[in-house]
Protein backbone atom coordinates (compact mmCIF):
# COMPACT_ATOMS: atom_id res chain seq x y z
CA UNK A 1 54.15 98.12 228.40
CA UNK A 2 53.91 99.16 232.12
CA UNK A 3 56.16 95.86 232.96
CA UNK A 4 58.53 97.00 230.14
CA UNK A 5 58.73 100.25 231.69
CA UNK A 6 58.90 99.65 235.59
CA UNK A 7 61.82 97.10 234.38
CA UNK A 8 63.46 99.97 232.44
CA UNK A 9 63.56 101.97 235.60
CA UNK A 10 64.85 99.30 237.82
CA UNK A 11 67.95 98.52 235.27
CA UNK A 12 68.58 102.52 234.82
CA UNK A 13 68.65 102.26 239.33
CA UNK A 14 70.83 99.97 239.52
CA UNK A 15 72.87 100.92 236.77
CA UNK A 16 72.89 104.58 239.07
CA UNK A 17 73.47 102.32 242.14
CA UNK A 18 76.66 100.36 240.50
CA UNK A 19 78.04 103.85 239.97
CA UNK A 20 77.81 105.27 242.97
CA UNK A 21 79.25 101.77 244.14
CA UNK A 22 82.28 102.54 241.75
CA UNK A 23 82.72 105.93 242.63
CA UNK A 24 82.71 105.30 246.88
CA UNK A 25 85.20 102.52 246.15
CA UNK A 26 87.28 104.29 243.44
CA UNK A 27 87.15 107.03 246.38
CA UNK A 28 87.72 105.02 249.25
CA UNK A 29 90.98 103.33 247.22
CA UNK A 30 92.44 107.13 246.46
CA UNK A 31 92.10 107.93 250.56
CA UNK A 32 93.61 104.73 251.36
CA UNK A 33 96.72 105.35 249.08
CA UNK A 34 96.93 108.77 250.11
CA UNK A 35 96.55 107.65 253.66
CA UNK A 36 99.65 104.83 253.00
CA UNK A 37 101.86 107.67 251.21
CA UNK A 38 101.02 109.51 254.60
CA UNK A 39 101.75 106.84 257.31
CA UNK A 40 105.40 105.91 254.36
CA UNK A 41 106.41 109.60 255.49
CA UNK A 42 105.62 110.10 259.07
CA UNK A 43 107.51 106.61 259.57
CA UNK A 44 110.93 108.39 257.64
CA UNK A 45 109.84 111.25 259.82
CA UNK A 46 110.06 109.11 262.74
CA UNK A 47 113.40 107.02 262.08
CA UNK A 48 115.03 110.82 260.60
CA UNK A 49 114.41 111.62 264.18
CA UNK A 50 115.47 108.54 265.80
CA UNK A 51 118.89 108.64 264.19
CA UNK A 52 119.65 112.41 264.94
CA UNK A 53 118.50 111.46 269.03
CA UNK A 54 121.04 108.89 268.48
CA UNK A 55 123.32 111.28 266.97
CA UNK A 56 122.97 113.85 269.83
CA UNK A 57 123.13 110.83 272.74
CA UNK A 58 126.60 109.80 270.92
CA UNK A 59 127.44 113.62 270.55
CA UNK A 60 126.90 114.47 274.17
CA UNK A 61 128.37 111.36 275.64
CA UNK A 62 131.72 112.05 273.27
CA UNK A 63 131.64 115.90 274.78
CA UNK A 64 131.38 113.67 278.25
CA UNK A 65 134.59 111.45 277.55
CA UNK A 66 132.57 108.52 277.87
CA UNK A 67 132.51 105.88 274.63
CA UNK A 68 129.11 104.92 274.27
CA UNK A 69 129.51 101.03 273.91
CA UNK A 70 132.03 100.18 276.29
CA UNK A 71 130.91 103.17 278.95
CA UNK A 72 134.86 103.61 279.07
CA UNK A 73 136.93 106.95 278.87
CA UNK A 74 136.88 107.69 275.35
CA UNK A 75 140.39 108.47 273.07
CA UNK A 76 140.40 112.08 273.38
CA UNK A 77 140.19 111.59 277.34
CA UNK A 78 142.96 108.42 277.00
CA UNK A 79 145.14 111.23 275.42
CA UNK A 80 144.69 114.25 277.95
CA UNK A 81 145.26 111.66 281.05
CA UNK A 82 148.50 109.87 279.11
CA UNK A 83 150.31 112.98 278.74
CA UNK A 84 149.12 114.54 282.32
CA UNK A 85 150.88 110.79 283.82
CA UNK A 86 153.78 110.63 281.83
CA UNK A 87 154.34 114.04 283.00
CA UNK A 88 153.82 113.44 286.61
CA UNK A 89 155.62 109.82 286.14
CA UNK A 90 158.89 112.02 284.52
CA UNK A 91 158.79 114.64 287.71
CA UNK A 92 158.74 112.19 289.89
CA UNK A 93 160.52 109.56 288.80
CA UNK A 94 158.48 106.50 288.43
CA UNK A 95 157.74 103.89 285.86
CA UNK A 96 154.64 103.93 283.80
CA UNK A 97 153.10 101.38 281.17
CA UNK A 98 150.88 101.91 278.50
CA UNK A 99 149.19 98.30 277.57
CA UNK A 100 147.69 98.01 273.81
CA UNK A 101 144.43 95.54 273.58
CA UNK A 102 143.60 94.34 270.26
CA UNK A 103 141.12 91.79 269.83
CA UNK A 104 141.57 89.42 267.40
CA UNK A 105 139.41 89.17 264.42
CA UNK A 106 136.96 91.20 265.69
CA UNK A 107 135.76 92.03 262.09
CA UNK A 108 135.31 88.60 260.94
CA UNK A 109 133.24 87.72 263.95
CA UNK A 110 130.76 90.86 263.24
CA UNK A 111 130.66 89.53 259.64
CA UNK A 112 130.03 86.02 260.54
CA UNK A 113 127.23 86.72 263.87
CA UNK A 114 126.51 90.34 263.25
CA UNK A 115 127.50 94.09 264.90
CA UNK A 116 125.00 92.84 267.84
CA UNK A 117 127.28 90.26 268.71
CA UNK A 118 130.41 92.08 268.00
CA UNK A 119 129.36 94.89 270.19
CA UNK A 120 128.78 92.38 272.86
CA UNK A 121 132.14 91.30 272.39
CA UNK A 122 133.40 94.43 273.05
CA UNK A 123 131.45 95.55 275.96
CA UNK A 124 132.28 92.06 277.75
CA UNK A 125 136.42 92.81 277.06
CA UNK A 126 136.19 95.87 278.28
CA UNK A 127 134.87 94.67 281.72
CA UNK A 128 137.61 92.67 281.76
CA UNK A 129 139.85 94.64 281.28
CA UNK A 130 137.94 97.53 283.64
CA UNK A 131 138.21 94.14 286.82
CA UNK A 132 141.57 93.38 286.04
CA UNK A 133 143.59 96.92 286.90
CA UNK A 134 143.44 98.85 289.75
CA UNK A 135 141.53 102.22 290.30
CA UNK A 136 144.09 104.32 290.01
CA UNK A 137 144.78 103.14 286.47
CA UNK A 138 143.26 104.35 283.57
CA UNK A 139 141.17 101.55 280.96
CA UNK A 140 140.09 103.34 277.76
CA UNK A 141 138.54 102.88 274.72
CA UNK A 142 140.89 103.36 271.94
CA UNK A 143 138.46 102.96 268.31
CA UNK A 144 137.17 100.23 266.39
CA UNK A 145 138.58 96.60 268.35
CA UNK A 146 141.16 97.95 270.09
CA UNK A 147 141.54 99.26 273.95
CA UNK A 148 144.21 101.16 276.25
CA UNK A 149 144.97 101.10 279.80
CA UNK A 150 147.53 103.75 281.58
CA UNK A 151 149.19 101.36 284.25
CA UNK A 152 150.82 103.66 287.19
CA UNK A 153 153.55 103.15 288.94
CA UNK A 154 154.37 100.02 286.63
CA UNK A 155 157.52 99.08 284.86
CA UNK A 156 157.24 96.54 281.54
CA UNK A 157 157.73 93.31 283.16
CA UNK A 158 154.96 94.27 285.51
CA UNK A 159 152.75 95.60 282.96
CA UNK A 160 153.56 92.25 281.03
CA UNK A 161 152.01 90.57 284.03
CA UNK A 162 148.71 92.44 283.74
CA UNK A 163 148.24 91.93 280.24
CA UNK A 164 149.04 88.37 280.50
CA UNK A 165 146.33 88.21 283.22
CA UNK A 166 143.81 89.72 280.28
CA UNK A 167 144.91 87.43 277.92
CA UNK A 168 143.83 85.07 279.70
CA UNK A 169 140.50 86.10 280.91
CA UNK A 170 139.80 87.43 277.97
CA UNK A 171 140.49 83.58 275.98
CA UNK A 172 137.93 81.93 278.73
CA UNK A 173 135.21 84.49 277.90
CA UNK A 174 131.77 82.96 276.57
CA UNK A 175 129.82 84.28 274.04
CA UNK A 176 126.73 82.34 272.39
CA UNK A 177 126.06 81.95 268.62
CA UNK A 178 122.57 83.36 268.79
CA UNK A 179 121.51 80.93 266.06
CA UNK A 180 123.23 77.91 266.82
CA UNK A 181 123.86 78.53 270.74
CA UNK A 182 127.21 77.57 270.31
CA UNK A 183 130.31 79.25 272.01
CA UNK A 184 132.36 81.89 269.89
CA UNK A 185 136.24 81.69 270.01
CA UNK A 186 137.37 85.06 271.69
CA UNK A 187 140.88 86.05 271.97
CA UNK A 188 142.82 89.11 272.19
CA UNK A 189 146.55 90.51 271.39
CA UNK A 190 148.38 92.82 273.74
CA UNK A 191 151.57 94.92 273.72
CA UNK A 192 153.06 96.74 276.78
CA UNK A 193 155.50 100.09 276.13
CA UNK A 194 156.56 101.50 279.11
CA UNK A 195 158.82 104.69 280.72
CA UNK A 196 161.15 104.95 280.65
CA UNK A 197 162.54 102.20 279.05
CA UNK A 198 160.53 102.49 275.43
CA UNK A 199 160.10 106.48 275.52
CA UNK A 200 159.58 109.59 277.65
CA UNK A 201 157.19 111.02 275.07
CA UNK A 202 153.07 109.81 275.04
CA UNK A 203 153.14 109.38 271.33
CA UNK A 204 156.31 107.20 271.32
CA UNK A 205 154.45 105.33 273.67
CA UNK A 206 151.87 104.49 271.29
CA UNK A 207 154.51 104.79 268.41
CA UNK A 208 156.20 101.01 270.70
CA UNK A 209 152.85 99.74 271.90
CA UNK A 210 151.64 99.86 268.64
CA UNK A 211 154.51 98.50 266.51
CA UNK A 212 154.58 95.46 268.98
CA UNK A 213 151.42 94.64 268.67
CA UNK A 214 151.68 94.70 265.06
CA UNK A 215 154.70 92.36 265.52
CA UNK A 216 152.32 89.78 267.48
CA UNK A 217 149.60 90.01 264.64
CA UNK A 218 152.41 89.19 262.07
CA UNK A 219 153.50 86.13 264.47
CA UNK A 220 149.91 85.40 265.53
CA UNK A 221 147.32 86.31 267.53
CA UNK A 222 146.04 85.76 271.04
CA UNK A 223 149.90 86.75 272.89
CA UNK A 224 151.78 89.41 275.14
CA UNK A 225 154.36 91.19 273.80
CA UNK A 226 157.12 93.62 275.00
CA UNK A 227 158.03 96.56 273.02
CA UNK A 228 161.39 96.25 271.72
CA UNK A 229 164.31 98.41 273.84
């Protein structure tokens, strides 16, 4: 009977024990999810904040004039420093060019590799472009794949000259597949509208730079082209 009994006790202890077991585990589980659901929201916390830094950086670098990617004057600068020249070119009588870079199938290629690769596209044209005019000419970023440059003191066959020179550079640039190592086509389309022979007004400069350069998509890409007279 005493045997009977002493084994009674032991079961009814470690049936006790089994539920406290239970209850520390069912406990420690509910902390642990809580915990998770804790660590979920400081992490949205964290990349909320991230993207509003980013926000302000891009904010505050736009209020500069300076595009963020290409660390070129941005459009709304472009703008301010085209009509300021084409008013100083008109009072004092001297030709000035307004060159149109396009590059060609920039899309595609940030489809096809990714916006990493695209944006290194970009940033690489734009030194070239930045190397191959002067200092007293203006390179700019324009939006999405295209680029501007204020040429001073430089007619349309001149202009023609420098864009042909980009072209160029621009078609012998090298830029790695990251996955396969091998070298992406880059190429780039250019018009050229100059004063005075295309207009004496900034937006019919862009009105000609921009319909030629349409014209040279139509026709292909990867070309210099003239605004028409």
């Amino acid at each position: 009977m005493k045997a009977q009994f002493t084994q009674m006790l032991q079961n009814f202890h470690g049936q006790t024990r089994h539920r406290q077991v239970e209850g520390n585990l069912r406990k420690l589980q509910s902390q642990n999810v809580l915990l998770e659901r804790s660590v979920r929201e400081k992490d949205r916390e964290i990349d909320r904040l991230r993207h509003q830094l980013s926000n302000s950086e891009a904010r505050l670098q736009e209020l500069m004039g300076t595009d963020v990617l290409t660390d070129l004057p941005n459009r709304h600068i472009f703008k301010e420093h085209l009509t300021h020249s084409l008013k100083r070119a008109l009072r004092l009588g001297y030709s000035l060019s307004l060159m149109l870079i396009d590059i060609d199938h920039l899309r595609d290629i940030n489809l096809r590799y990714g916006h990493e690769v695209g944006d290194l596209v970009l940033i690489e044209v734009a030194k070239i472009l930045k190397s191959s005019v002067r200092e007293i000419d203006m390179p700019a970023r324009w939006g999405g794949e295209e680029l501007v440059t204020v040429l001073h003191e430089t007619d349309a066959e001149g202009a023609a000259v420098v864009a042909e020179r980009v072209r160029r550079r621009v078609s012998m640039l090298e830029i790695e597949d990251p996955k396969t190592k091998k070298p992406i086509k880059v190429t780039a389309t250019l018009a050229v509208a100059s004063y005075p022979a295309h207009s004496n007004e900034p937006q019919g400069l862009l009105e000609a730079a921009c319909e030629a350069l349409i014209t040279a998509k139509d026709k292909g890409c990867n070309a210099v082209i003239v605004a028409n007279r």
